[in-house]
Structures are given as structure tokens and as C-alpha cells.
Protein backbone atom coordinates (compact mmCIF):
# COMPACT_ATOMS: atom_id res chain seq x y z
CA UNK A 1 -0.93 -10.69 -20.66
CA UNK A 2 -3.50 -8.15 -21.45
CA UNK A 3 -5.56 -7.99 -18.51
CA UNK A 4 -8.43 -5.13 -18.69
CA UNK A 5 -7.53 -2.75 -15.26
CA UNK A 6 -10.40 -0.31 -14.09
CA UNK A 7 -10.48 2.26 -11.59
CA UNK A 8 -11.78 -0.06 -8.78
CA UNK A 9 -8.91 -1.79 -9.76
CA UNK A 10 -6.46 0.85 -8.98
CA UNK A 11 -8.71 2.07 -6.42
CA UNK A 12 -8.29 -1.53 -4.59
CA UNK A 13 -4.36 -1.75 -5.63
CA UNK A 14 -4.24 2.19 -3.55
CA UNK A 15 -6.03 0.85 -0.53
CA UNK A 16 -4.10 -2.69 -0.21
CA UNK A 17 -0.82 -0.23 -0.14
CA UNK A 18 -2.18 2.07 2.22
CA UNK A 19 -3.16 -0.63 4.19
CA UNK A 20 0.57 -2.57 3.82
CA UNK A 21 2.28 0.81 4.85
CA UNK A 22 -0.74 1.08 7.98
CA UNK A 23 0.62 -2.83 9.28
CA UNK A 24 4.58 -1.62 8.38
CA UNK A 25 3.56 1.28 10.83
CA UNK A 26 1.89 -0.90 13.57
CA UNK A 27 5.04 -3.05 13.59
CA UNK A 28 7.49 -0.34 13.83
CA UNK A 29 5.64 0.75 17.14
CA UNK A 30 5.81 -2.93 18.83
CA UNK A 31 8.97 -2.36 18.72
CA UNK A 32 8.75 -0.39 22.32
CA UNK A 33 8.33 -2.95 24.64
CA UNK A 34 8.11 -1.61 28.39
CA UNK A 35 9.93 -4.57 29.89
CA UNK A 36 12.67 -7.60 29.67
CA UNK A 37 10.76 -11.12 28.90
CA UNK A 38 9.47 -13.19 31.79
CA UNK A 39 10.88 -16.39 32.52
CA UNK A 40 9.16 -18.97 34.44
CA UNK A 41 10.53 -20.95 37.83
CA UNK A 42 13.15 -22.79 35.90
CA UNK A 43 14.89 -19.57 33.91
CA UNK A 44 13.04 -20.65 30.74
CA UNK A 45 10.62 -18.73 28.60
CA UNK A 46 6.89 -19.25 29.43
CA UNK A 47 4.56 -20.52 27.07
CA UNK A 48 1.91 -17.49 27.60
CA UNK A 49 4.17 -14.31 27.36
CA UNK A 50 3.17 -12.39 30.39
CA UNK A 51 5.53 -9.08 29.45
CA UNK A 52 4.54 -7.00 27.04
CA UNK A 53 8.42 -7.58 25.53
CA UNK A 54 6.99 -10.69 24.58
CA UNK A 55 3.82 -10.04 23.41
CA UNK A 56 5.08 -7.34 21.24
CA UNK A 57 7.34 -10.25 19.85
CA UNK A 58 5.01 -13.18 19.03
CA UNK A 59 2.88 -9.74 17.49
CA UNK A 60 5.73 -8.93 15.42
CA UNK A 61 6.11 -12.54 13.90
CA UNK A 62 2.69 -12.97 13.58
CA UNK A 63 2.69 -9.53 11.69
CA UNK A 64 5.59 -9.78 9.78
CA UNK A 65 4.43 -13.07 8.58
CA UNK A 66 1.37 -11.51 7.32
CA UNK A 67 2.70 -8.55 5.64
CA UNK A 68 4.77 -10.75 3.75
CA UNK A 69 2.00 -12.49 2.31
CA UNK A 70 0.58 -9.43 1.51
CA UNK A 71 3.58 -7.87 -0.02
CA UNK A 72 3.08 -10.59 -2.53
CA UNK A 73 -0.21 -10.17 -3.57
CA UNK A 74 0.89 -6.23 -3.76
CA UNK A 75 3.73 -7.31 -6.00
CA UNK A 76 1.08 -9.85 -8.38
CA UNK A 77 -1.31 -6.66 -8.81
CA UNK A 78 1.67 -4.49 -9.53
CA UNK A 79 3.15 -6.54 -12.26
CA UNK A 80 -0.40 -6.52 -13.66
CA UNK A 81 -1.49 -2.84 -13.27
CA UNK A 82 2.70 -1.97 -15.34
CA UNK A 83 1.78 -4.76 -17.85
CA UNK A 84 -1.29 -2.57 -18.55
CA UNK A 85 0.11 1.05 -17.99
CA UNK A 86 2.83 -0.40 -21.33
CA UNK A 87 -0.56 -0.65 -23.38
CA UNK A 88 -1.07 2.85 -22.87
CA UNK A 89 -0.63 4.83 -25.86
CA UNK A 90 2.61 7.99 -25.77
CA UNK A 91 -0.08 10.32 -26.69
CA UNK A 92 -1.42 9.73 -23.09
CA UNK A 93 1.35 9.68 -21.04
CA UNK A 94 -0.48 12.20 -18.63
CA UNK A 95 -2.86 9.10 -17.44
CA UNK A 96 0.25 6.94 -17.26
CA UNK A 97 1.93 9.51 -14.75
CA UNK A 98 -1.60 10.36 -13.28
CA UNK A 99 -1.78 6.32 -12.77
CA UNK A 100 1.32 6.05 -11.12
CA UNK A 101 1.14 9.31 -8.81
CA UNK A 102 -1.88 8.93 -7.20
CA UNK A 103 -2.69 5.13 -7.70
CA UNK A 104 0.83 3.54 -7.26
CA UNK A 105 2.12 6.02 -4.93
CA UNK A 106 -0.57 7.04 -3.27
CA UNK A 107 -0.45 10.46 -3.48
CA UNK A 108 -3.61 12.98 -3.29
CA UNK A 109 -4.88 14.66 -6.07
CA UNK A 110 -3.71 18.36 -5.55
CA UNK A 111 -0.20 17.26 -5.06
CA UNK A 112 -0.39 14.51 -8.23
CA UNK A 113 -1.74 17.38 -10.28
CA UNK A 114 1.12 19.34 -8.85
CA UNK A 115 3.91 16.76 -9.70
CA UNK A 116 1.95 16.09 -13.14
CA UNK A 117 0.69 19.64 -14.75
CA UNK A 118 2.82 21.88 -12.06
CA UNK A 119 -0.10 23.76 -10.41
CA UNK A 120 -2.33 22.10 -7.89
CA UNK A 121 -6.13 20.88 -8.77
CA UNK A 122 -7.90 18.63 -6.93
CA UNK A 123 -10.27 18.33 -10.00
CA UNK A 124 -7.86 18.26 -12.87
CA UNK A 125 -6.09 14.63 -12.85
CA UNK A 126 -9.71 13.11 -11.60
CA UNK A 127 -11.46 14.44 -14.33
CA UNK A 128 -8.90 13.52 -16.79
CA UNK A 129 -8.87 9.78 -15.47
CA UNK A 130 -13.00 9.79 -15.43
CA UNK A 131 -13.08 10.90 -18.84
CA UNK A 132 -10.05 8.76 -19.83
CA UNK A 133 -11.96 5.38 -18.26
CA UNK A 134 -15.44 6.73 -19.05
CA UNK A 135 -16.96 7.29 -16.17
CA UNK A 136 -19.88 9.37 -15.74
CA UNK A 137 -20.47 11.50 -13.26
């Protein structure tokens, strides 16, 4: 599969994980409930969670179901973006890494010129990518 990736590609594939890692964080802080779960009359759970223990867990499902959906789509759009980052060329294996620093890891530019050229440039790795996709400025 030769699919054609752009930067708003990557750009979109950067904020779907950012947002992924924002709902991963959201759920990991549900899981400080204040109180035990209510029960009603009959020593049964209600219906309509009136503890925040319980809201926090119907939350959690409802969350967790949801970031596994988009985990998926993540994982589709990653298989994609590699697929394409293989039709790179050797002699640009700078855009590859660039690619994967700041675009699949998510990383800033100063510290993905840092891990890429070993001094830190907030210009350097954008540039290169611009020119590399051709976009003007």
C-alpha cells in the first residue's frame, strides 16, 4: 500500500496521540474515588451511582471503552504512516528519524533536533521537514 502521507497527516496522527495519552491520564485520576459505593434499601447497587466510587467507575468503563476504539484507529494510521516512512529513501534517513521523533513520539522540536543532529534547534528539523514536503513558508 502506497498511501501519499503529508504533514497534516502526521500533524493529525501527533494530536490523536496526544489526545489518547490526555484520556489515559484522565482515567488514571478516576481512579481516587472519595468513598465506598452506595447501596440502596435492599444491600444492592443502585441504578444512579450516588458515590463518587461509582461514578468514577461507570466513567472508567465508559472511558476505557473509548480509548480502545481509539487505540485502534491510532494503530490503522500507524501501520500507514511505517508503510510510508519504508518508501523513504537511506539517503534521508534524517526525515525518517525527524518523522518518528517528533511526529510518532511526540517530542518538541529542540529536543528531536537534540536526539537527531545532537545540539538543540527549534528551527533545524522543521525546516528540514518543510523543505523535505515542500512547503513554503
Amino acid at each position: 500500500m502506497n498511501t501519499e502521507i503529508t504533514i497534516d497527516t502526521l500533524e493529525e496522527f501527533r494530536g490523536l496521540s496526544s489526545e489518547y495519552q490526555a484520556i489515559q491520564q484522565e482515567i488514571e485520576s478516576l481512579y481516587n474515588p472519595y468513598c465506598s459505593p452506595s447501596f440502596d434499601s435492599i444491600g444492592c447497587h443502585s441504578e444512579n451511582p450516588v458515590s463518587p466510587t461509582e461514578r468514577s467507575a461507570m466513567l472508567i468503563i465508559a472511558k476505557k471503552a473509548d480509548l480502545e476504539t481509539r487505540q485502534q484507529n491510532l494503530g490503522d494510521k500507524l501501520i500507514i504512516i511505517e508503510d510510508w516512512l519504508d518508501t523513504i529513501p537511506d539517503s534521508k534517513s534524517d526525515i525518517r528519524s525527524i518523522i518518528r521523533w517528533h511526529y510518532l513520539l511526540n517530542m518538541n522540536w529542540i529536543d528531536t533536533c537534540l536526539k537527531v543532529y545532537g545540539f538543540r534547534s527549534k528551527d533545524t528539523c522543521r525546516n528540514k521537514i518543510s523543505r523535505y514536503f515542500g512547503v513554503k513558508k
